[in-house]
C-alpha atoms as a PDB file:
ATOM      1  CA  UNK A   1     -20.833  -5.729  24.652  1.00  0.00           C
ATOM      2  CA  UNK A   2     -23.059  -7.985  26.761  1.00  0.00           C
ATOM      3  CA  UNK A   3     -26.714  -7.672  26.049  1.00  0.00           C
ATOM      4  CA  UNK A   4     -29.848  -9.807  27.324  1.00  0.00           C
ATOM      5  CA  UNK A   5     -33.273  -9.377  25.703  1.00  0.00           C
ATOM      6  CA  UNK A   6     -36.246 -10.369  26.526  1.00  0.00           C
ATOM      7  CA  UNK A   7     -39.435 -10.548  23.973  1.00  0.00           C
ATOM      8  CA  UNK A   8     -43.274 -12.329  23.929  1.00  0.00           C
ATOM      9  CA  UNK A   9     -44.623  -9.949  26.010  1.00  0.00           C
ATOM     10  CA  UNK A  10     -48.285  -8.848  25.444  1.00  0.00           C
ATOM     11  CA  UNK A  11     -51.804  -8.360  26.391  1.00  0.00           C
ATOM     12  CA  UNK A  12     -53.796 -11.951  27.503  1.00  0.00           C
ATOM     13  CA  UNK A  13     -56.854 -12.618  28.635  1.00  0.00           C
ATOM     14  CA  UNK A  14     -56.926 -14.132  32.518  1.00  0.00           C
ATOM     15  CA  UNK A  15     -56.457 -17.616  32.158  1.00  0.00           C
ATOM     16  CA  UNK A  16     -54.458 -17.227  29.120  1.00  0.00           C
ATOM     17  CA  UNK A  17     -50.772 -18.190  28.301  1.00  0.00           C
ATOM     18  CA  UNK A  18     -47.482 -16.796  27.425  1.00  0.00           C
ATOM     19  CA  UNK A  19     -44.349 -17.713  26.805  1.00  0.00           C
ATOM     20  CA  UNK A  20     -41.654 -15.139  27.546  1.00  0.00           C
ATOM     21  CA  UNK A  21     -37.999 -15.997  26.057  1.00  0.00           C
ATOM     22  CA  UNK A  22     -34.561 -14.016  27.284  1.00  0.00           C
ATOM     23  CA  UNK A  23     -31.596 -14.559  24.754  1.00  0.00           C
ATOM     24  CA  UNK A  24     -27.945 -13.667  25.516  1.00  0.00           C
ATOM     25  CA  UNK A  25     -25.179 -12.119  23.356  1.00  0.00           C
ATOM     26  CA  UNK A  26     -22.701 -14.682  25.026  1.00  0.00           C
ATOM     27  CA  UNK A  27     -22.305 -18.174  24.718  1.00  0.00           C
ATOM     28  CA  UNK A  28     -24.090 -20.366  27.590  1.00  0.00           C
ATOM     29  CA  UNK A  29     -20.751 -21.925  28.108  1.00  0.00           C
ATOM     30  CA  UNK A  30     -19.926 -18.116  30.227  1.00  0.00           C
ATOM     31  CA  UNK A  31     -23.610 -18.412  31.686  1.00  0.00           C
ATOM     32  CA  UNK A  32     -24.324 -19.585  34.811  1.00  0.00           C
ATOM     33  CA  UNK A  33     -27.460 -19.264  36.436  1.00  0.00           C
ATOM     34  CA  UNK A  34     -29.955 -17.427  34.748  1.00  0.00           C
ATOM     35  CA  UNK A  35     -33.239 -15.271  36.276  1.00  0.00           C
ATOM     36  CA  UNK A  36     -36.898 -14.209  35.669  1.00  0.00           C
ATOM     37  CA  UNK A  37     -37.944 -10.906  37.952  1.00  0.00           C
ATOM     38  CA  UNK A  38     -41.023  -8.697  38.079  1.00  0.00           C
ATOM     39  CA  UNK A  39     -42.373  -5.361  38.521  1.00  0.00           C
ATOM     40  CA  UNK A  40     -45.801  -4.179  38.806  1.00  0.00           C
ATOM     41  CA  UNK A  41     -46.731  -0.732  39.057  1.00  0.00           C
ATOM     42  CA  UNK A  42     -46.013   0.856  42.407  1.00  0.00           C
ATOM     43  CA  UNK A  43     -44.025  -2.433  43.778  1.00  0.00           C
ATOM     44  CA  UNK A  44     -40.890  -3.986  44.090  1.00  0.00           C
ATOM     45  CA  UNK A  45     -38.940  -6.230  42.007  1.00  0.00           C
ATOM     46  CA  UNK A  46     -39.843  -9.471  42.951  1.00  0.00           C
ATOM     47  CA  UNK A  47     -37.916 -12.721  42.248  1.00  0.00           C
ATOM     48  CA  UNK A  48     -39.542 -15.586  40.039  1.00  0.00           C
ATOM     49  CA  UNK A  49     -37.784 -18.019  38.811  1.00  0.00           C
ATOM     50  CA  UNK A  50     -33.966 -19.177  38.106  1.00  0.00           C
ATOM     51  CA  UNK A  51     -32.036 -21.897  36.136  1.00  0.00           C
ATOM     52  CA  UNK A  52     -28.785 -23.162  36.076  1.00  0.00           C
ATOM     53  CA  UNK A  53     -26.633 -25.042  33.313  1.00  0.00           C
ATOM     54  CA  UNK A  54     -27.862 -28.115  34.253  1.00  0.00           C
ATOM     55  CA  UNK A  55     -31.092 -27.334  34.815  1.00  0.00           C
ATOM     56  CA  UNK A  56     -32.064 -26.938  38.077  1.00  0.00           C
ATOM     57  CA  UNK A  57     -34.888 -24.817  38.689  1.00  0.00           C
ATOM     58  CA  UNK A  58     -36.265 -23.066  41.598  1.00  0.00           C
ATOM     59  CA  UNK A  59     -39.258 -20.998  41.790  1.00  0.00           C
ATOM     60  CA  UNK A  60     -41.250 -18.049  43.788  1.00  0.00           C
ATOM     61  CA  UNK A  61     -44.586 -19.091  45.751  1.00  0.00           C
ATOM     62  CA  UNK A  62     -46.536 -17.319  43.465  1.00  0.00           C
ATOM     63  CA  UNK A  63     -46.044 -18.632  40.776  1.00  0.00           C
ATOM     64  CA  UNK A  64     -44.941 -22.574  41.380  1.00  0.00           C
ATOM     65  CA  UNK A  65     -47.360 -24.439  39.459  1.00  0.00           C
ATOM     66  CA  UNK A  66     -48.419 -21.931  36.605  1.00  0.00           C
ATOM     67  CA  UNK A  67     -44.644 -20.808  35.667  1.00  0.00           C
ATOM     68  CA  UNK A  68     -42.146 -22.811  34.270  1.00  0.00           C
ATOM     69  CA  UNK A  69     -38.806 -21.576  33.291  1.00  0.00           C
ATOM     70  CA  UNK A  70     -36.743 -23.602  30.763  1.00  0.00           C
ATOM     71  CA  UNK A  71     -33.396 -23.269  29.099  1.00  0.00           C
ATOM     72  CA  UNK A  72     -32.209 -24.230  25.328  1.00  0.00           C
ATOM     73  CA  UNK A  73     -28.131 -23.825  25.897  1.00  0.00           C
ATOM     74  CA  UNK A  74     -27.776 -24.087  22.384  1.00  0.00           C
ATOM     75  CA  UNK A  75     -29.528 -20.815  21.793  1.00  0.00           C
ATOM     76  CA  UNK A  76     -28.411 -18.965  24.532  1.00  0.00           C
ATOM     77  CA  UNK A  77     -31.688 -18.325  25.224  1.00  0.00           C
ATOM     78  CA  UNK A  78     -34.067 -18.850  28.632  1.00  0.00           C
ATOM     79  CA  UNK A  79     -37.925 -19.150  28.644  1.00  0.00           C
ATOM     80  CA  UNK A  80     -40.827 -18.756  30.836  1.00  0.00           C
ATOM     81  CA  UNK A  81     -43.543 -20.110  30.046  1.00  0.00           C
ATOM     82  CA  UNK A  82     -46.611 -18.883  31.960  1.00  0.00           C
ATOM     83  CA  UNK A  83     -50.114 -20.108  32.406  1.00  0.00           C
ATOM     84  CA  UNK A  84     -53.243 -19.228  34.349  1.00  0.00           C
ATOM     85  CA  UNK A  85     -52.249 -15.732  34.126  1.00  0.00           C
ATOM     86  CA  UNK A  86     -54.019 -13.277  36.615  1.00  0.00           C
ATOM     87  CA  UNK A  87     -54.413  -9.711  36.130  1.00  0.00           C
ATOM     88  CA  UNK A  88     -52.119  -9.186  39.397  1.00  0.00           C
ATOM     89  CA  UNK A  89     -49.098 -10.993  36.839  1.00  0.00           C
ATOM     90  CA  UNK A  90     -49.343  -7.695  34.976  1.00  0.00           C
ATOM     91  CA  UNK A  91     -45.721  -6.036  34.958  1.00  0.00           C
ATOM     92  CA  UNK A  92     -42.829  -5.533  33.148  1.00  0.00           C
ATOM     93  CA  UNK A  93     -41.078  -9.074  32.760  1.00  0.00           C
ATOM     94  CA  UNK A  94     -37.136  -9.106  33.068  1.00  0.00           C
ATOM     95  CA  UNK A  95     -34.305 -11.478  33.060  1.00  0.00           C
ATOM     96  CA  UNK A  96     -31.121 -11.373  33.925  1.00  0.00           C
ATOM     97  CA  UNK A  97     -27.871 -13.820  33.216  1.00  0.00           C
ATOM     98  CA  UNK A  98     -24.566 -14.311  35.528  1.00  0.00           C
ATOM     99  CA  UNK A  99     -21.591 -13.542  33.260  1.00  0.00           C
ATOM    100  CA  UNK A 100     -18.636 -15.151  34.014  1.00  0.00           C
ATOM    101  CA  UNK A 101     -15.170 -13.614  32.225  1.00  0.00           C
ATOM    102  CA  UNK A 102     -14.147 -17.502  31.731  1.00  0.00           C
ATOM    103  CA  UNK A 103     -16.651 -20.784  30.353  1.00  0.00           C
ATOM    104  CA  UNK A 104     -17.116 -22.727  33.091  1.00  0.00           C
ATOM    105  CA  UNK A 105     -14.973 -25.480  31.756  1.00  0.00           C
ATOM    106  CA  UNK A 106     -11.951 -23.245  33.025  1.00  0.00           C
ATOM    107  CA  UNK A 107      -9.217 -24.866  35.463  1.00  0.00           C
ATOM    108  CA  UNK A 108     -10.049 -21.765  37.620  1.00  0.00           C
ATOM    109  CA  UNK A 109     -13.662 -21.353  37.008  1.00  0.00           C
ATOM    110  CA  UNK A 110     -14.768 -21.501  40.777  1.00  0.00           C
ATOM    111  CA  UNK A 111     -12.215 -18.764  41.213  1.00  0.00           C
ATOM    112  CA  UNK A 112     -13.945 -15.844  39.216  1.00  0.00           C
ATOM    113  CA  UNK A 113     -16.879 -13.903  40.125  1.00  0.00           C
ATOM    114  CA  UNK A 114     -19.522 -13.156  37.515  1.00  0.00           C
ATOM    115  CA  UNK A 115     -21.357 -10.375  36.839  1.00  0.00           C
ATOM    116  CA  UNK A 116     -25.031  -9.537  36.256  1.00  0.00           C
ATOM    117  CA  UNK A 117     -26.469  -8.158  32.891  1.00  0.00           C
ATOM    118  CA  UNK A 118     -30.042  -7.462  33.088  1.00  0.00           C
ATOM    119  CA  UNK A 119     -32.402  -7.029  29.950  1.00  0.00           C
ATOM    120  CA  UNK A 120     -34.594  -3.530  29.790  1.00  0.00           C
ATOM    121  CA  UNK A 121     -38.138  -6.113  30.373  1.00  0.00           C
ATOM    122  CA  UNK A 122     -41.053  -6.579  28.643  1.00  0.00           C
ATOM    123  CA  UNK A 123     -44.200  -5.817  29.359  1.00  0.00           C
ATOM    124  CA  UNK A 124     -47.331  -8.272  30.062  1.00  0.00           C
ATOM    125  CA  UNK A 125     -51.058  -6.988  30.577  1.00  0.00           C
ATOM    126  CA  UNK A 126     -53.468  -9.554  31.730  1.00  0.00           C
ATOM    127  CA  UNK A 127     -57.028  -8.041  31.382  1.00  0.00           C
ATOM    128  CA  UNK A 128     -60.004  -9.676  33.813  1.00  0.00           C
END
């Protein structure tokens, strides 16, 4: 079974720093891009970051320039690093990875579909 967790959530001062990490029961070699969402209390999921295999990042508004995501392939594992928190970056932190049924190094890679597998979060309180 698939699983994705994410840990290094906590309570942090505003201004402070975290570092959020999202680790995968598959090998990255089945892993395409991988994601960082958000929900606060009484709001929607909102998008924050993503990463592909090779690196490529791309970001939400509001948080380019205080979040960067990064990947370690050899872990299976994504971070986030965050900095400058605000106490409106309070939520539950989640990541998800795209799944693919064959490692991208497959004759017929482009001709799967992936899937999504989503970790339960983690929570991060910044106090003011």
């Amino acid at each position: 079974q698939i699983q994705v967790v994410e840990s290094g959530g906590g309570l942090v001062q505003s201004g402070g720093s975290l570092r959020l990490s999202c680790a995968a029961s598959v090998g990255i070699n089945v892993i395409d891009g991988m994601s960082w969402y958000r929900r606060a209390p009484g709001k929607d999921r909102e998008f924050l970051a993503r990463i592909t295999p090779d690196g490529s990042t791309n970001y939400a508004d509001s948080v380019k320039g205080r979040f960067t995501v990064s990947r370690d392939n050899a872990k299976n594992t994504m971070y986030l690093h965050m900095d400058g928190l605000k106490p409106e970056d309070t939520a539950v932190y989640s990541c998800n990875a795209e799944v693919f049924p064959v490692g991208r190094d497959h004759p017929d890679f482009m001709k799967y579909s992936g899937n999504y597998y989503w970790g339960s979060g983690t929570q991060v309180t910044v106090s003011s």
